[in-house]
Each structure stands twice: as C-alpha cells, then as structure tokens.
N, C-alpha and C. Protein backbone atom coordinates (compact mmCIF):
# COMPACT_ATOMS: atom_id res chain seq x y z
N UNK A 1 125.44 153.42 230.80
CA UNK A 1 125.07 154.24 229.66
C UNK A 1 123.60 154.63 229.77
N UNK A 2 123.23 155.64 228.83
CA UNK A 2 121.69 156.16 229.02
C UNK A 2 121.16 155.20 228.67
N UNK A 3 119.86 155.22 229.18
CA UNK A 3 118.98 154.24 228.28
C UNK A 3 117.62 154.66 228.58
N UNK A 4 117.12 154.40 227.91
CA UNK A 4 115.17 155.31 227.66
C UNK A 4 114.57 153.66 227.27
N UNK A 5 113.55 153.08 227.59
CA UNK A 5 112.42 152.00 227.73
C UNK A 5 111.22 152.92 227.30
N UNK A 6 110.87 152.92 226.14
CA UNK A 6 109.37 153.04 226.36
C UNK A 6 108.28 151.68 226.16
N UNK A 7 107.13 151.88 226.53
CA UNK A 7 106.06 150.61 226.47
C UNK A 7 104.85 150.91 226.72
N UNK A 8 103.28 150.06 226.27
CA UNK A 8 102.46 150.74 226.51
C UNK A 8 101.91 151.02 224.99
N UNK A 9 102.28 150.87 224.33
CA UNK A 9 101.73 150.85 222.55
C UNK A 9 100.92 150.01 222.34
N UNK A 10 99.85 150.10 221.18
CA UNK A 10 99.51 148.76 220.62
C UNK A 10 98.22 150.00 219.51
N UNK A 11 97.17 149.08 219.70
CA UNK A 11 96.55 148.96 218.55
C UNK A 11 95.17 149.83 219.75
N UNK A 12 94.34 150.60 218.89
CA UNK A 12 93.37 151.49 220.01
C UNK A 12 92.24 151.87 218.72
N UNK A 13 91.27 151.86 219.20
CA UNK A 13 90.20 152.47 218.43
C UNK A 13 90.04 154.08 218.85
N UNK A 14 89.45 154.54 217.44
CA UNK A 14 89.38 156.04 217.51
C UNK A 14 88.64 156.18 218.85
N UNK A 15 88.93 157.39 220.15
CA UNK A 15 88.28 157.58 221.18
C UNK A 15 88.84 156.89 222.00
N UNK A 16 89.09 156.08 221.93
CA UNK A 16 89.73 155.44 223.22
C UNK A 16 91.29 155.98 223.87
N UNK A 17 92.07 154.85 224.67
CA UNK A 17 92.89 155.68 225.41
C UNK A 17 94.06 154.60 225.46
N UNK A 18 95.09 155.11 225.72
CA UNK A 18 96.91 154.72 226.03
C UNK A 18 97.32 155.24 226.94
N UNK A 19 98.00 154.76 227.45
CA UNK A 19 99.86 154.87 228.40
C UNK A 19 100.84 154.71 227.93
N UNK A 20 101.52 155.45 227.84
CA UNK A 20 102.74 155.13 227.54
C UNK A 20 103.59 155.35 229.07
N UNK A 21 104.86 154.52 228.60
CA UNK A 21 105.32 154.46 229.99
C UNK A 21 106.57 154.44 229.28
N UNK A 22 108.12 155.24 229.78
CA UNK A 22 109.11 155.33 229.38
C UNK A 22 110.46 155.13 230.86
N UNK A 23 110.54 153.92 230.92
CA UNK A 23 111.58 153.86 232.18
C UNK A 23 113.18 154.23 231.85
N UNK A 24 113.62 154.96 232.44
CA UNK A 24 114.75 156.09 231.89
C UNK A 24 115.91 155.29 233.06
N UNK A 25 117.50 155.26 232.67
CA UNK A 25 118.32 154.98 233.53
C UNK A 25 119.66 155.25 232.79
N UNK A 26 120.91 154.88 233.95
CA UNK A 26 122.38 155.57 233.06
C UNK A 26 122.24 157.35 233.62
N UNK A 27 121.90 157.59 233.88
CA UNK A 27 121.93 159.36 234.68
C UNK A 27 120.78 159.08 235.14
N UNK A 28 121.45 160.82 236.18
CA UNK A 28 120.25 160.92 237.01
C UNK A 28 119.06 161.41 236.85
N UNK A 29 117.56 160.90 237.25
CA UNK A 29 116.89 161.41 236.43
C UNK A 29 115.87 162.27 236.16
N UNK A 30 116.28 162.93 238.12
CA UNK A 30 115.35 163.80 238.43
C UNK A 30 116.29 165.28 237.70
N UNK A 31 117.30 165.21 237.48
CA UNK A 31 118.13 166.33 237.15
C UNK A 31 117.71 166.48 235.77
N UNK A 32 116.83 166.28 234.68
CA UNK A 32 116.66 166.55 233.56
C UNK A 32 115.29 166.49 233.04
N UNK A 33 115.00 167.51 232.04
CA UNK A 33 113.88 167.41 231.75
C UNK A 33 113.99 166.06 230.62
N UNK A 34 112.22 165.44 230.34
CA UNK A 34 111.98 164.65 229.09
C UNK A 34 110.93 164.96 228.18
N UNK A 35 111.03 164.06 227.76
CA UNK A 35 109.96 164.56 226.40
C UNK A 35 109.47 163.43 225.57
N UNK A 36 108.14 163.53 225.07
CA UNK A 36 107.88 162.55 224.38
C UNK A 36 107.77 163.05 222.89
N UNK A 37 108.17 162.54 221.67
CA UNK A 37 108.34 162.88 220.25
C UNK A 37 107.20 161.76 219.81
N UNK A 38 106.91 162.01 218.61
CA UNK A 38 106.46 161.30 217.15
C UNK A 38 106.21 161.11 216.19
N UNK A 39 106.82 160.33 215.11
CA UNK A 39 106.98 160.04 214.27
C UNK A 39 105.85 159.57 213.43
N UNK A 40 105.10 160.20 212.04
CA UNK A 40 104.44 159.40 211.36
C UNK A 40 104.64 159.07 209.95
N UNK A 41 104.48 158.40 209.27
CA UNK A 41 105.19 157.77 208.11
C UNK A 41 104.97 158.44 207.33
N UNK A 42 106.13 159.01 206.65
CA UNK A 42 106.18 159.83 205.45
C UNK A 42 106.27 161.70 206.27
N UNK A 43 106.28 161.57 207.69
CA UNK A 43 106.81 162.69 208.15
C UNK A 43 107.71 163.21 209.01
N UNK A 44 108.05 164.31 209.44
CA UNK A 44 108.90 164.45 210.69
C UNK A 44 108.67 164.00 211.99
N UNK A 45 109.23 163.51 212.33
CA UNK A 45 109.59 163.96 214.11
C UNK A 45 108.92 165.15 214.96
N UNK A 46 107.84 164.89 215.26
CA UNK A 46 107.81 166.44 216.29
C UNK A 46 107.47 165.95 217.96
N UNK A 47 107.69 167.28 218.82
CA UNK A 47 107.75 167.34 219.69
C UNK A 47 106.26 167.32 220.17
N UNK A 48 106.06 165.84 220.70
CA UNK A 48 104.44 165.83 221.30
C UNK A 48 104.32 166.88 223.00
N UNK A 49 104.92 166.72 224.07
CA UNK A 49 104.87 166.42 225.05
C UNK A 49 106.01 167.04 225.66
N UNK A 50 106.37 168.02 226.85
CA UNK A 50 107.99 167.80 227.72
C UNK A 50 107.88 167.81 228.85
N UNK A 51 108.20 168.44 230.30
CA UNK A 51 108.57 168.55 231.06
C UNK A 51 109.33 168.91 231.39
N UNK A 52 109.66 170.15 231.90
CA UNK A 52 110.82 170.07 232.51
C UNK A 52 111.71 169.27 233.91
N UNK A 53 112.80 169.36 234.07
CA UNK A 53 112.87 169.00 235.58
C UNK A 53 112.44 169.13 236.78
N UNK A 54 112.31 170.46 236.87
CA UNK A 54 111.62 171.12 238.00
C UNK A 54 110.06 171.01 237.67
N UNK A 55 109.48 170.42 236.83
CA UNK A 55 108.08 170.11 236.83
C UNK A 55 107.34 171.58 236.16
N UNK A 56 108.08 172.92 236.38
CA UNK A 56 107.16 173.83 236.14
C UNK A 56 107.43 174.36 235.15
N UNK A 57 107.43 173.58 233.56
CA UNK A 57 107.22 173.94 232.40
C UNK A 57 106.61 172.84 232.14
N UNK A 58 105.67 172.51 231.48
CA UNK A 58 105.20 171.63 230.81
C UNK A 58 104.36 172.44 229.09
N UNK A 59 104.29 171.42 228.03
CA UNK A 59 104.43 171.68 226.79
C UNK A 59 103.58 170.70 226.40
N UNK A 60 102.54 171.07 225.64
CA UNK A 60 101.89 170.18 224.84
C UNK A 60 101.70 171.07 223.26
N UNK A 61 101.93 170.11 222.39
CA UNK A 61 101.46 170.06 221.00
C UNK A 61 99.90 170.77 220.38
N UNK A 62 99.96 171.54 220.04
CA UNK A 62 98.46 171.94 220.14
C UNK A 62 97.67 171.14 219.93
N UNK A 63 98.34 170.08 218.88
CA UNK A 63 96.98 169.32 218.34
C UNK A 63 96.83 167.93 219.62
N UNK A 64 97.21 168.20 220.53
CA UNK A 64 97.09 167.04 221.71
C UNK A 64 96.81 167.94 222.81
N UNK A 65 96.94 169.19 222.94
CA UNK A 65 96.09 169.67 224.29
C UNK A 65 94.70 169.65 224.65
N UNK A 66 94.66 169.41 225.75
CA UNK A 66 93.57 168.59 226.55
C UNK A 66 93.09 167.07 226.37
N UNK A 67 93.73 166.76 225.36
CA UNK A 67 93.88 164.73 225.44
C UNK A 67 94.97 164.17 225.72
N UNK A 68 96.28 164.72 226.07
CA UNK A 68 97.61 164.02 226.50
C UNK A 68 97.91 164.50 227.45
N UNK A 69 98.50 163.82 228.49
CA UNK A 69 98.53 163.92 230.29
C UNK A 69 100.65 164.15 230.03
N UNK A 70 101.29 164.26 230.35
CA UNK A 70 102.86 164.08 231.06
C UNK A 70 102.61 164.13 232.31
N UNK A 71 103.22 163.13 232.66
CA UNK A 71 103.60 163.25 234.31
C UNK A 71 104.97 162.18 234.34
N UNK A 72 105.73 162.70 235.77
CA UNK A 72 106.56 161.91 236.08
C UNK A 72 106.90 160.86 237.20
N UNK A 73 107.62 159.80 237.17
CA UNK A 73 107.68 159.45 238.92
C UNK A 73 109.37 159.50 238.91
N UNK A 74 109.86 160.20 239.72
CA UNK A 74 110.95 160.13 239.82
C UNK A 74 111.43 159.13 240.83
N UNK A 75 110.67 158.71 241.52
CA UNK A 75 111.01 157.74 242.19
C UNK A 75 111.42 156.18 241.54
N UNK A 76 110.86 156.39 240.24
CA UNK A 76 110.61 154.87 239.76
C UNK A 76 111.40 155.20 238.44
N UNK A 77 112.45 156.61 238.41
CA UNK A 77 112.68 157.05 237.21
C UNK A 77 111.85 156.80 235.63
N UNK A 78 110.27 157.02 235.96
CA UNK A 78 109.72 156.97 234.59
C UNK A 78 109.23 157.97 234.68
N UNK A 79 108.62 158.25 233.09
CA UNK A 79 107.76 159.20 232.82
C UNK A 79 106.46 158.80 231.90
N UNK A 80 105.29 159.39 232.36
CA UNK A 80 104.12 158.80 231.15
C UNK A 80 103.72 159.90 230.49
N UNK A 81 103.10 159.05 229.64
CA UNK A 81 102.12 160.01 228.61
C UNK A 81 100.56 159.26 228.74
N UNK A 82 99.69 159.82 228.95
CA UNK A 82 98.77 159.23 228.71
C UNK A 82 97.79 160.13 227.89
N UNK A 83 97.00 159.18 227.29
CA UNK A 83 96.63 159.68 225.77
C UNK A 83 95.40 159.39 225.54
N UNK A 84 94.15 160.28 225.79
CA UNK A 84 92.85 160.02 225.74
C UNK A 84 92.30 160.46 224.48
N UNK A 85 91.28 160.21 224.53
CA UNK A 85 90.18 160.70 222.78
C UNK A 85 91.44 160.31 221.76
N UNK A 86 91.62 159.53 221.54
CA UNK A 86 93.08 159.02 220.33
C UNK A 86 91.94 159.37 218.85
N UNK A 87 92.96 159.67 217.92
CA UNK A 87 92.26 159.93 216.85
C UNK A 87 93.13 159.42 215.49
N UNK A 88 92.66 158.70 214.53
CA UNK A 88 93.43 158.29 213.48
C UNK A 88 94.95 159.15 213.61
N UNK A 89 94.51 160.49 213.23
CA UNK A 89 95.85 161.30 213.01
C UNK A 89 97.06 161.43 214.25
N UNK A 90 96.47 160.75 215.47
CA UNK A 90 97.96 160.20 216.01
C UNK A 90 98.46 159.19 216.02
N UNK A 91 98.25 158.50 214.97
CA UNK A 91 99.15 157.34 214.54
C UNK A 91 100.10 157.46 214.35
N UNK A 92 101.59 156.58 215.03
CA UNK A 92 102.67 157.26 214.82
C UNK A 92 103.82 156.24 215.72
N UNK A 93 105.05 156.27 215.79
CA UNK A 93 106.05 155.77 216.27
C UNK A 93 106.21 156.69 217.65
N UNK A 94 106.37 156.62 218.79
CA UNK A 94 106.32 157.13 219.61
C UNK A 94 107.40 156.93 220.93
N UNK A 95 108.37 158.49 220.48
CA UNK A 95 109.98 158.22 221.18
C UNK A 95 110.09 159.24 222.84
N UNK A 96 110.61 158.60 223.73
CA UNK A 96 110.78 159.23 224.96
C UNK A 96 111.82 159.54 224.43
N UNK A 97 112.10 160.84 225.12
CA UNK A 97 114.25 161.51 225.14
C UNK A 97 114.65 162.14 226.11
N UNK A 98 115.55 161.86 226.28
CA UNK A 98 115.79 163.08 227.53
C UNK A 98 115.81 164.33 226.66
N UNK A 99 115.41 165.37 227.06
CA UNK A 99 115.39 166.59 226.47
C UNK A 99 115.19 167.60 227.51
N UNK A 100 115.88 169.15 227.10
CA UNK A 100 115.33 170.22 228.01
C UNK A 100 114.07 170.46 227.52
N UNK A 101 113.29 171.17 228.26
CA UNK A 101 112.03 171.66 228.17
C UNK A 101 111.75 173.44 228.37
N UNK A 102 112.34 174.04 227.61
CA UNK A 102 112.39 175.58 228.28
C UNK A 102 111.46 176.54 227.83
N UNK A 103 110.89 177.27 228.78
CA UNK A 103 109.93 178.43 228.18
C UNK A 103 110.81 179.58 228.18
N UNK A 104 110.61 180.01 226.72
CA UNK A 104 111.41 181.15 227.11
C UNK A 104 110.95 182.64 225.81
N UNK A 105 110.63 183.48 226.18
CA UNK A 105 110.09 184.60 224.63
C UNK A 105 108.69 183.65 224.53
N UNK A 106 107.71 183.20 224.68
CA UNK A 106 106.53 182.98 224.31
C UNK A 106 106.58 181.66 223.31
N UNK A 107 107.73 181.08 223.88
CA UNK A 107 108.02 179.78 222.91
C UNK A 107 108.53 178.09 223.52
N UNK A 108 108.39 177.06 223.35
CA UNK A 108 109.10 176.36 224.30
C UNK A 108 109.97 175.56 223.29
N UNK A 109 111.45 175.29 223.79
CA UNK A 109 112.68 174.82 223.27
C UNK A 109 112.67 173.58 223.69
N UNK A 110 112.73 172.63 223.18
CA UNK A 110 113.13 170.77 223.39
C UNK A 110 114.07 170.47 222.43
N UNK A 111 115.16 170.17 223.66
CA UNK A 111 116.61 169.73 223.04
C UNK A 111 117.13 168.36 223.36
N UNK A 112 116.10 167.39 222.44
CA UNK A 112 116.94 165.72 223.11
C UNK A 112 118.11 165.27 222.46
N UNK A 113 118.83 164.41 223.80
CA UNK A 113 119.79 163.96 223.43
C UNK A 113 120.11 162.51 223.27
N UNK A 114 119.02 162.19 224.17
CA UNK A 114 118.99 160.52 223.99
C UNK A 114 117.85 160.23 223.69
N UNK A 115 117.31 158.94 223.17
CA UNK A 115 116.36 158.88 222.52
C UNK A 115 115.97 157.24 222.87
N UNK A 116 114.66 156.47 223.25
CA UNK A 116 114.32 155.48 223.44
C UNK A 116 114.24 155.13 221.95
N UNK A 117 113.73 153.65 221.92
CA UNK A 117 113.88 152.91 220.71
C UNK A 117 112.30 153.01 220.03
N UNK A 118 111.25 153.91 220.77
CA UNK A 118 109.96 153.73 220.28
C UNK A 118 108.86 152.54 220.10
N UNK A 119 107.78 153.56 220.39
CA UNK A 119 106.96 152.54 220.72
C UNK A 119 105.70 152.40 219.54
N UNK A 120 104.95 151.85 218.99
CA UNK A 120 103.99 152.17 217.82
C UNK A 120 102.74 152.14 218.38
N UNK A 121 102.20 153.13 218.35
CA UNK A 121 100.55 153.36 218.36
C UNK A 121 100.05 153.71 217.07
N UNK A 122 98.86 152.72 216.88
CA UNK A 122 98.00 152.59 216.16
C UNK A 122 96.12 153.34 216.49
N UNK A 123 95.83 153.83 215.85
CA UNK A 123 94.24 154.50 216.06
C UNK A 123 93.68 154.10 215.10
N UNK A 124 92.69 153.26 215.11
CA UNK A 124 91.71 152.70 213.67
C UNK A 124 91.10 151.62 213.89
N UNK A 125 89.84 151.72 213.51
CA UNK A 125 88.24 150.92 213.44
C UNK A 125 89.01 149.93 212.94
C-alpha cells in the first residue's frame, strides 16, 4: 500500500532553518509528482511546495519563495523540503502527498492523493 513518512519537524527559532524529509513507498516513485502541504490551526490546507515527476515544474507558495528548497532523491524514494529564514507565520502541520504538479494557462494544479501523517513545525522565541 502507499505510504508517505515525513520527519524532520520540531521546534526552530524565527530565522533559522528545517528539513523536512518525506520517505515515500507502495508505488513507484519516480513516476509521480509530490508535494508538500500545510496546515495551520484554525486554517486550510494549502499547497506549500510540488514537483513534478520529470523535475521540470516546480511550484512554490509565494509566501515561501526564495526560503523553501524541493528537491528529490529518487534513488532513496524521498523528497525534501528545506526551509530557511522560518518565520512565526509558518507554523503549521506539515503533509507530503503524492500529487501532480502541472503548469498549465499561467497557473499550477496539485492534485494529492495520498497523504503522509504530518509533521509539526514550530517558529518562536
């Protein structure tokens, strides 16, 4: 069956930095794009982060471009996020999925279907 691992959470002061690390298995896993989501209390779900499969879409959140990295190893079927200048306001529950990643009309589409169990990052003095 699918299964999504993420890890790499904890507790970070404003400015500082994370990994997240999401080990993916149950399909194959160079055949699909992923994505990282998050959750903050009292809000939606949004789409931080994707990738596509083929590597040549990638998607960032406005309010995380130029401080959040995606990359993948397909060799080791994971994917990271890494997460520099952290700032209170990304505090949040933080879900890998498999998801497509598509550019398409000046827009990008993330469609997950499986979903890791999340990881919690914290930002605060």
């Amino acid at each position: 069956q699918v299964q999504l691992v993420e890890s790499g959470g904890g507790l970070v002061q404003p400015g500082g930095s994370l990994r997240l690390s999401c080990v993916a298995s149950g399909f194959t896993f160079d055949s699909y794009g992923i994505g990282w989501f998050r959750q903050a209390p009292g809000k939606e779900r949004e789409g931080v982060s994707c990738m596509s499969r083929t590597d040549d879409n990638t998607y960032y959140l406005d309010a995380v471009k130029g401080r959040f990295t995606i990359s993948r190893d397909n060799a080791k079927n994971t994917v990271y996020l890494q997460m520099n200048s952290l700032k209170p306001e990304d505090t949040a529950v933080y879900y890998c999925a498999r998801s497509s990643c598509t550019y398409y009309s000046g827009s990008y589409y993330l469609n997950p279907d499986y979903w890791g169990q999340g990881t919690q990052v914290t930002v605060s003095s």
